[in-house]
Protein backbone atom coordinates (compact mmCIF):
# COMPACT_ATOMS: atom_id res chain seq x y z
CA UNK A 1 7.14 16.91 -6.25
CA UNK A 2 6.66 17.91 -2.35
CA UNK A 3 3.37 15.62 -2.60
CA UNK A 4 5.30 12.81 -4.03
CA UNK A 5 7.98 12.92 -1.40
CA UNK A 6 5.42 12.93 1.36
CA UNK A 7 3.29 9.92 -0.14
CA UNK A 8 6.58 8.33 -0.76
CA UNK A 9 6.07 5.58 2.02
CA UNK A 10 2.44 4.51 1.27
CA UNK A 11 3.95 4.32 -3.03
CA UNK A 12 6.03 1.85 -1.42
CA UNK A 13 3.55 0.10 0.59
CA UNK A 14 1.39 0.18 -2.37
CA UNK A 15 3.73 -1.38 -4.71
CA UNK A 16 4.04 -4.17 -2.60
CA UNK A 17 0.94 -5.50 -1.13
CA UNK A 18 0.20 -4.94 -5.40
CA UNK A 19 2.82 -7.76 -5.83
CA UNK A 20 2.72 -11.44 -5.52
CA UNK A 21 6.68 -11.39 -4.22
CA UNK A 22 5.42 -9.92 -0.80
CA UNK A 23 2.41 -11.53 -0.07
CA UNK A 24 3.51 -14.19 2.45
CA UNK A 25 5.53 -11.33 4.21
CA UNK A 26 3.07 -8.39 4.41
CA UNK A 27 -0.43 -10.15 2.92
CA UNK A 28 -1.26 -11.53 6.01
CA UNK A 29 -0.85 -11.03 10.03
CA UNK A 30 1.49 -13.91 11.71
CA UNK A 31 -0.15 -15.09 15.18
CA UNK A 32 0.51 -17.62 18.34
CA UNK A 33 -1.65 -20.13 19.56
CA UNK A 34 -1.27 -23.10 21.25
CA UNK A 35 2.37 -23.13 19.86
CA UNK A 36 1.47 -23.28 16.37
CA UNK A 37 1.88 -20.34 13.89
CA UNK A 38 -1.42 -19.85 12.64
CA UNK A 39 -2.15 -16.85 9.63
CA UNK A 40 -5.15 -14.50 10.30
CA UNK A 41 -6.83 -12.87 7.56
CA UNK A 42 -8.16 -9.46 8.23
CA UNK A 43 -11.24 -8.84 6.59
CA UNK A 44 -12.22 -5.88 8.22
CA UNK A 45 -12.35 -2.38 5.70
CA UNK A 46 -10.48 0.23 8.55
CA UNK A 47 -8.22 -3.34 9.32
CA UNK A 48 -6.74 -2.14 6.00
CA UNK A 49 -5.51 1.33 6.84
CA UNK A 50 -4.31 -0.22 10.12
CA UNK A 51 -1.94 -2.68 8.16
CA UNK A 52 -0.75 0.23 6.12
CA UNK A 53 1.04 1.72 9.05
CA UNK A 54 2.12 -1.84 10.35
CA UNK A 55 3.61 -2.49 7.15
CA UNK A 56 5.55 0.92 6.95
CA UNK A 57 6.96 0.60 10.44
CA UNK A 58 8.25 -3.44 9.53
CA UNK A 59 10.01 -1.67 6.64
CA UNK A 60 11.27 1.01 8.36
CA UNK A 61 13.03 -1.68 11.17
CA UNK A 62 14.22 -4.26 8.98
CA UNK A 63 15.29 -2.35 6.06
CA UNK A 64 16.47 1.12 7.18
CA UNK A 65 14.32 4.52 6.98
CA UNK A 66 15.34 5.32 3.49
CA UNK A 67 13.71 1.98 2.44
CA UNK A 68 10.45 4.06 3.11
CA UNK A 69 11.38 5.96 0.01
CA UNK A 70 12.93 3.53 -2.52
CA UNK A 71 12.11 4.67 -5.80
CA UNK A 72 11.27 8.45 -5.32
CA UNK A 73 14.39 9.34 -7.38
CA UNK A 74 12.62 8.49 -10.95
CA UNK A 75 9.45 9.27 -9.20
CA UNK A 76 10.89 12.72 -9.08
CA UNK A 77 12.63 12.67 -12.31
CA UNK A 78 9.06 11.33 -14.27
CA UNK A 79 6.34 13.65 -12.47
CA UNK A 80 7.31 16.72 -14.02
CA UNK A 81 7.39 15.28 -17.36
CA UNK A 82 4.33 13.34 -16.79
CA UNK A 83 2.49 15.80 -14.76
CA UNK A 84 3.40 18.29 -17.70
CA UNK A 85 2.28 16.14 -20.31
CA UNK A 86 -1.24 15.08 -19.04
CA UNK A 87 -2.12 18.69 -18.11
CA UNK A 88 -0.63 20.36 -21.61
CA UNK A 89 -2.39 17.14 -23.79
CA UNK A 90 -5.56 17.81 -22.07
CA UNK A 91 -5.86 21.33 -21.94
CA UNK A 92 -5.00 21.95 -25.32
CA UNK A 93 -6.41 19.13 -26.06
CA UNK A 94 -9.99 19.73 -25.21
CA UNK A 95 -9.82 23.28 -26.82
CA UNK A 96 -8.70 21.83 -30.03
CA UNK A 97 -11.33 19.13 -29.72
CA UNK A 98 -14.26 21.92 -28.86
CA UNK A 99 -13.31 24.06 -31.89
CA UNK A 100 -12.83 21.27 -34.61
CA UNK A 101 -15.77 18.96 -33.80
CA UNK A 102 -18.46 20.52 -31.64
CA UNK A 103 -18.86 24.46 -32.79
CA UNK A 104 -16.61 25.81 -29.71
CA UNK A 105 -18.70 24.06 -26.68
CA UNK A 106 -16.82 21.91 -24.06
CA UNK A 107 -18.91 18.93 -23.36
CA UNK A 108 -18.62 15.06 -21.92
CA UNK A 109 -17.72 13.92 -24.94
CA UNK A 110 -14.83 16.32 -25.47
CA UNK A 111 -13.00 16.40 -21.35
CA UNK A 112 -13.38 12.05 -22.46
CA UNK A 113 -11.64 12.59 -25.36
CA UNK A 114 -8.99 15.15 -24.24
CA UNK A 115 -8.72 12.86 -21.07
CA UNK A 116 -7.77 9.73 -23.32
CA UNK A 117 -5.23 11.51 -25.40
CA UNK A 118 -3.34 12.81 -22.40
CA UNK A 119 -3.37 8.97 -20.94
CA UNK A 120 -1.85 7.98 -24.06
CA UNK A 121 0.64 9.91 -24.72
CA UNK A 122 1.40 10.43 -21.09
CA UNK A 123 1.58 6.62 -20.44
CA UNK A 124 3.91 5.84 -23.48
CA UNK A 125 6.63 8.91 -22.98
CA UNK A 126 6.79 8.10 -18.93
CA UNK A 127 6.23 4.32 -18.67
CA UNK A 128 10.09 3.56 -18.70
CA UNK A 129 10.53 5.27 -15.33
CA UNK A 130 7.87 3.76 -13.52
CA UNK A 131 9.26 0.88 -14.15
CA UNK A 132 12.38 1.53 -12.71
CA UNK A 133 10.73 2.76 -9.95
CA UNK A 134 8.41 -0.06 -9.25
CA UNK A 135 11.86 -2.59 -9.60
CA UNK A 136 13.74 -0.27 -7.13
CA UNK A 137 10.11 -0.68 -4.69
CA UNK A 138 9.84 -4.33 -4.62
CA UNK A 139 14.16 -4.66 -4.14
CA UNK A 140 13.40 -5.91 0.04
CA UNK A 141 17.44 -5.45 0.33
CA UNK A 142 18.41 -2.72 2.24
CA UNK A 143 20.02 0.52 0.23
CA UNK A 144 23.83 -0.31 0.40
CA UNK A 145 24.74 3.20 -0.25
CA UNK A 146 23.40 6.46 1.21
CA UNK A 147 22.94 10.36 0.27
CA UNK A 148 22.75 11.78 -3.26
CA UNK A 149 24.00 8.57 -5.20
CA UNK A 150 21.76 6.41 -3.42
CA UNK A 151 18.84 8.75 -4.25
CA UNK A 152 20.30 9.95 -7.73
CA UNK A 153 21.88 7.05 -9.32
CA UNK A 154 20.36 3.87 -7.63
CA UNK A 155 18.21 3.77 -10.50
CA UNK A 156 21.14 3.40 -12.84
CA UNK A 157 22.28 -0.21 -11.72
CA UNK A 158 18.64 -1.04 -12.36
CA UNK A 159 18.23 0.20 -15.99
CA UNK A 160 21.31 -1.76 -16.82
CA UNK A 161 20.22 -5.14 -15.55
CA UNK A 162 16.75 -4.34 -17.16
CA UNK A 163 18.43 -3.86 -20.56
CA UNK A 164 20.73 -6.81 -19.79
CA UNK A 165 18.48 -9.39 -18.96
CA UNK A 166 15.39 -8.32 -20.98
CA UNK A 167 16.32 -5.70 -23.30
CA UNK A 168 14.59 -2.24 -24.10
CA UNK A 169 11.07 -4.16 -24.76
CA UNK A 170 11.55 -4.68 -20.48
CA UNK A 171 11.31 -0.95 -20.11
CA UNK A 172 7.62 -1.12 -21.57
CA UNK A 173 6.75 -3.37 -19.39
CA UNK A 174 2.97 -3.10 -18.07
CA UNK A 175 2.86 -0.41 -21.12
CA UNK A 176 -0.93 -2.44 -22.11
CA UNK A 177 -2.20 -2.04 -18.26
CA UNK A 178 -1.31 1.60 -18.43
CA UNK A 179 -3.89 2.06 -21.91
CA UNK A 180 -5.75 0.45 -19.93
CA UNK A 181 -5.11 2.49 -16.82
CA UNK A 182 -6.51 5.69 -19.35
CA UNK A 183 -10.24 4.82 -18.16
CA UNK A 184 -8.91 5.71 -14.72
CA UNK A 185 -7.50 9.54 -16.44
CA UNK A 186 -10.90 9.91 -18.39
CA UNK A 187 -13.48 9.28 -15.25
CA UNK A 188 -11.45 11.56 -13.31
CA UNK A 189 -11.32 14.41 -15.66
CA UNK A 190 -15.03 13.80 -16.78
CA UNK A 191 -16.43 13.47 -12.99
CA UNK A 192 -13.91 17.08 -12.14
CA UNK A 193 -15.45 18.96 -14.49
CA UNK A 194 -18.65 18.11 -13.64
CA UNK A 195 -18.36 18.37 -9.81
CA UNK A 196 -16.64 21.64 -10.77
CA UNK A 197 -19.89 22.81 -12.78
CA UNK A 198 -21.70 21.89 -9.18
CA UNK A 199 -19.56 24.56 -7.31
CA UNK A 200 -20.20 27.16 -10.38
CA UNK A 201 -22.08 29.73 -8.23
CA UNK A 202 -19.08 30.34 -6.08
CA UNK A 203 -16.70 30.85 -9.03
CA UNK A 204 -15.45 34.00 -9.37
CA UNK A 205 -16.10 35.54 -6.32
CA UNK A 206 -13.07 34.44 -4.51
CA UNK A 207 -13.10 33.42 -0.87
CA UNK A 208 -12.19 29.92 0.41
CA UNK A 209 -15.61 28.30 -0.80
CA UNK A 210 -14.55 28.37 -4.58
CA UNK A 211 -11.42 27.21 -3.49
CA UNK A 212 -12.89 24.61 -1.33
CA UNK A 213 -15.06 23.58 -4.13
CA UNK A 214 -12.13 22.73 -6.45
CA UNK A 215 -10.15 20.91 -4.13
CA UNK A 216 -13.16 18.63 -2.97
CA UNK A 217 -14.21 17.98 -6.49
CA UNK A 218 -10.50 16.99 -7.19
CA UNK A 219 -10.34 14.54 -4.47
CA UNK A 220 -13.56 13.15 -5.11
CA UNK A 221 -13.24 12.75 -8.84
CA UNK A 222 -9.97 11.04 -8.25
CA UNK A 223 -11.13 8.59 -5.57
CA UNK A 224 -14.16 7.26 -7.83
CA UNK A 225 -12.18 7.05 -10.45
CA UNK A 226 -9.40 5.19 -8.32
CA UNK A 227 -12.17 2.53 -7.20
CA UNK A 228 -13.65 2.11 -10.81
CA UNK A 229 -10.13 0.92 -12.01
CA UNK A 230 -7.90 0.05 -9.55
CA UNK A 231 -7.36 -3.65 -10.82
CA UNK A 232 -4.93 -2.25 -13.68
CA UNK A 233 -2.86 -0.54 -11.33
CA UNK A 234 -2.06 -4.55 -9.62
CA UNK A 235 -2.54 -6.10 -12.79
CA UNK A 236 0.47 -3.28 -14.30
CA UNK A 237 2.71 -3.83 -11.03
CA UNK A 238 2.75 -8.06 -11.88
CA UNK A 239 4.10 -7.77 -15.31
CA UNK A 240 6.53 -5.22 -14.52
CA UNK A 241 8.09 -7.40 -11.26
CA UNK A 242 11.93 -8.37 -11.62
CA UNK A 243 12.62 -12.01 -13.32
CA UNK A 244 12.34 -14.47 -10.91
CA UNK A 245 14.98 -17.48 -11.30
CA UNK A 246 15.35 -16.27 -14.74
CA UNK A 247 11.72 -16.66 -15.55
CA UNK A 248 8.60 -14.55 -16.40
CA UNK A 249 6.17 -15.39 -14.41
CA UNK A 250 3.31 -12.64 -16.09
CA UNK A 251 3.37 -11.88 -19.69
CA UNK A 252 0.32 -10.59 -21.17
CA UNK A 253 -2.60 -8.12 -19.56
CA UNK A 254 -4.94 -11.10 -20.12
CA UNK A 255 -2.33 -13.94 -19.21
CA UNK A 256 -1.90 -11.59 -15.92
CA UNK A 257 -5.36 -11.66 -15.05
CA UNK A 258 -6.18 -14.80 -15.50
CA UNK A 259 -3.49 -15.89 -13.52
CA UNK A 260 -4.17 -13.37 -10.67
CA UNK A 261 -7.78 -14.82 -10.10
CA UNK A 262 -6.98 -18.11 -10.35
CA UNK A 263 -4.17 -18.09 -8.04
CA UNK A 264 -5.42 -15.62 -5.43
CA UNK A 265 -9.00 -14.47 -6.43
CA UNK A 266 -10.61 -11.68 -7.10
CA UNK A 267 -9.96 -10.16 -3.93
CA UNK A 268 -6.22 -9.56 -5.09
CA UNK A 269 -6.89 -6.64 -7.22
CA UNK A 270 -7.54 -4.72 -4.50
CA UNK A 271 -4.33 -5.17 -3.16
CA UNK A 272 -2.47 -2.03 -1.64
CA UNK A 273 -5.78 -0.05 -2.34
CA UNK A 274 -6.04 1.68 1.14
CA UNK A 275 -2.29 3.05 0.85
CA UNK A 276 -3.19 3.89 -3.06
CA UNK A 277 -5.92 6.13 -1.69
CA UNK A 278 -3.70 7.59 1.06
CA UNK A 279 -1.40 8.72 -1.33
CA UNK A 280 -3.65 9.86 -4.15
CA UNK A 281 -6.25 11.66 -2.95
CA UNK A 282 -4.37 14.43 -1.17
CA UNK A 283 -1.86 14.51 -4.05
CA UNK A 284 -4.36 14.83 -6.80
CA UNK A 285 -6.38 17.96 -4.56
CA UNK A 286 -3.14 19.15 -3.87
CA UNK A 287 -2.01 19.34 -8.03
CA UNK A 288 -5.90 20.86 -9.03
CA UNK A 289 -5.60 23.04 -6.69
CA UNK A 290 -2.22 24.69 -7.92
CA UNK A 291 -3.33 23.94 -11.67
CA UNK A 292 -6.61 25.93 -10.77
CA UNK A 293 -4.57 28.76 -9.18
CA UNK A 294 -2.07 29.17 -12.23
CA UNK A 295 -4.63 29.47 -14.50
CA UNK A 296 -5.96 32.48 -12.45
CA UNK A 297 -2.26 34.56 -12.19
């Protein structure tokens, strides 16, 4: 929770650049010359982290500070549950999986397997409030109300215009790019417990090398695994966007895609990636880290 409300701005950010609805305003840079507007397209890799911080500091001036942190109410209401879920699926999971099919011993095959289950059933319990959330992100109005409602029930207004205009199938929205998303749950599992393996010989003994060890193979494991797959994470932000004119613009994984690289390229499922890495990295050696620790008291 204290790693979600930190992120909270580059979420945002990430959401965004992610959508086609913001592209003209924060895709590109606006310049001068010669009196005519003219767009730049930075190409550069650290130009990317630079626009992250642009970006953050246009939304804080034109649509208030707390616009920075749109959608951390159901962010905070669904990472307990889902943070809860992927841990319990997978580490019972993988125990069950060990004893049943492979005489006791923990392998690839079995963290995979455990890793899949808890995308599954993590992704289909939770997916309602991410969408929510990732309505409430792209909403460029500024938050008419302040303090607890505004962070509590803001999310309420939403839900019943969701069910209104699209009924409860709109709250699975991007449900399909989330099973997809499980590859992303898998690697990362897989690639910790095998970076974990590589720190073995400082296990047990305490000290702030073993320590070290975890949290490094935690951020690692989730920043491979965040490059492998990012495209589902854009690809599950289009088809839950708002309806625009009354229309759905995206409405299949495949339709999505297509659509994506035909209208913008290839190049477009990276968007937001620099903020996404911002925001996940710490959070996920931040969460191992704790996980690791509990499992020691």
């Amino acid at each position: 929770m204290c790693g979600a409300i930190v992120t909270s701005p580059f979420d945002v950010v990430k959401t965004r650049l992610q959508s086609d609805l913001f592209r003209a305003k924060h895709g590109h840079v606006a310049i001068e010359g010669n009196g005519v507007a003219a767009v730049a397209v930075r190409r550069n890799l650290l130009w990317h982290f630079v626009e992250t911080a642009h970006i953050i500091r246009d939304i804080y001036r034109e649509e208030s500070p707390r616009a920075l942190f749109k959608g951390l109410g159901p962010t905070l209401v669904g990472v307990v549950p889902a943070r809860s879920l992927i841990f319990f699926t997978y580490g019972n999971g993988k125990q069950v999986i060990a004893e049943h099919f492979n005489h006791g011993q923990e392998s690839s095959w079995v963290h995979l397997t455990a890793a899949a289950c808890a995308g599954i059933v993590t992704g289909t319990v939770t997916n309602p409030i991410w969408v929510v959330k990732t309505r409430l992100q792209l909403d460029a109005h500024k938050p008419a109300i302040s303090g607890a409602h505004s962070f509590l029930g803001g999310s309420v207004p939403t839900i019943k215009k969701i069910l209104r205009e699209e009924g409860v199938r709109g709250l699975y929205k991007g449900l399909t790019a989330s099973y997809l998303g499980v590859t992303e749950t898998t690697i990362q599992w897989v690639l910790y417990e095998r970076l974990k393996r590589l720190t073995a010989g400082t296990q047990g003994k305490g000290g702030p090398m073993e320590w070290l060890g975890m949290v490094g193979s935690a951020g690692a494991a989730k920043c491979v695994a965040t490059l492998i797959t990012y495209p589902h994470e854009v690809l599950r932000t289009r088809l839950r966007q708002p309806l625009v004119n009354g229309k759905v613009k995206y409405t299949g994984l495949w339709q999505t895609l297509r659509l994506v690289v035909a209208e913008e390229g290839a190049r477009s499922l990276y968007g937001g990636l620099s903020a996404h890495l911002m925001r996940v990295i710490p959070n996920a050696a931040v969460m191992f880290f704790i996980y690791e620790a509990a499992l020691r008291i």
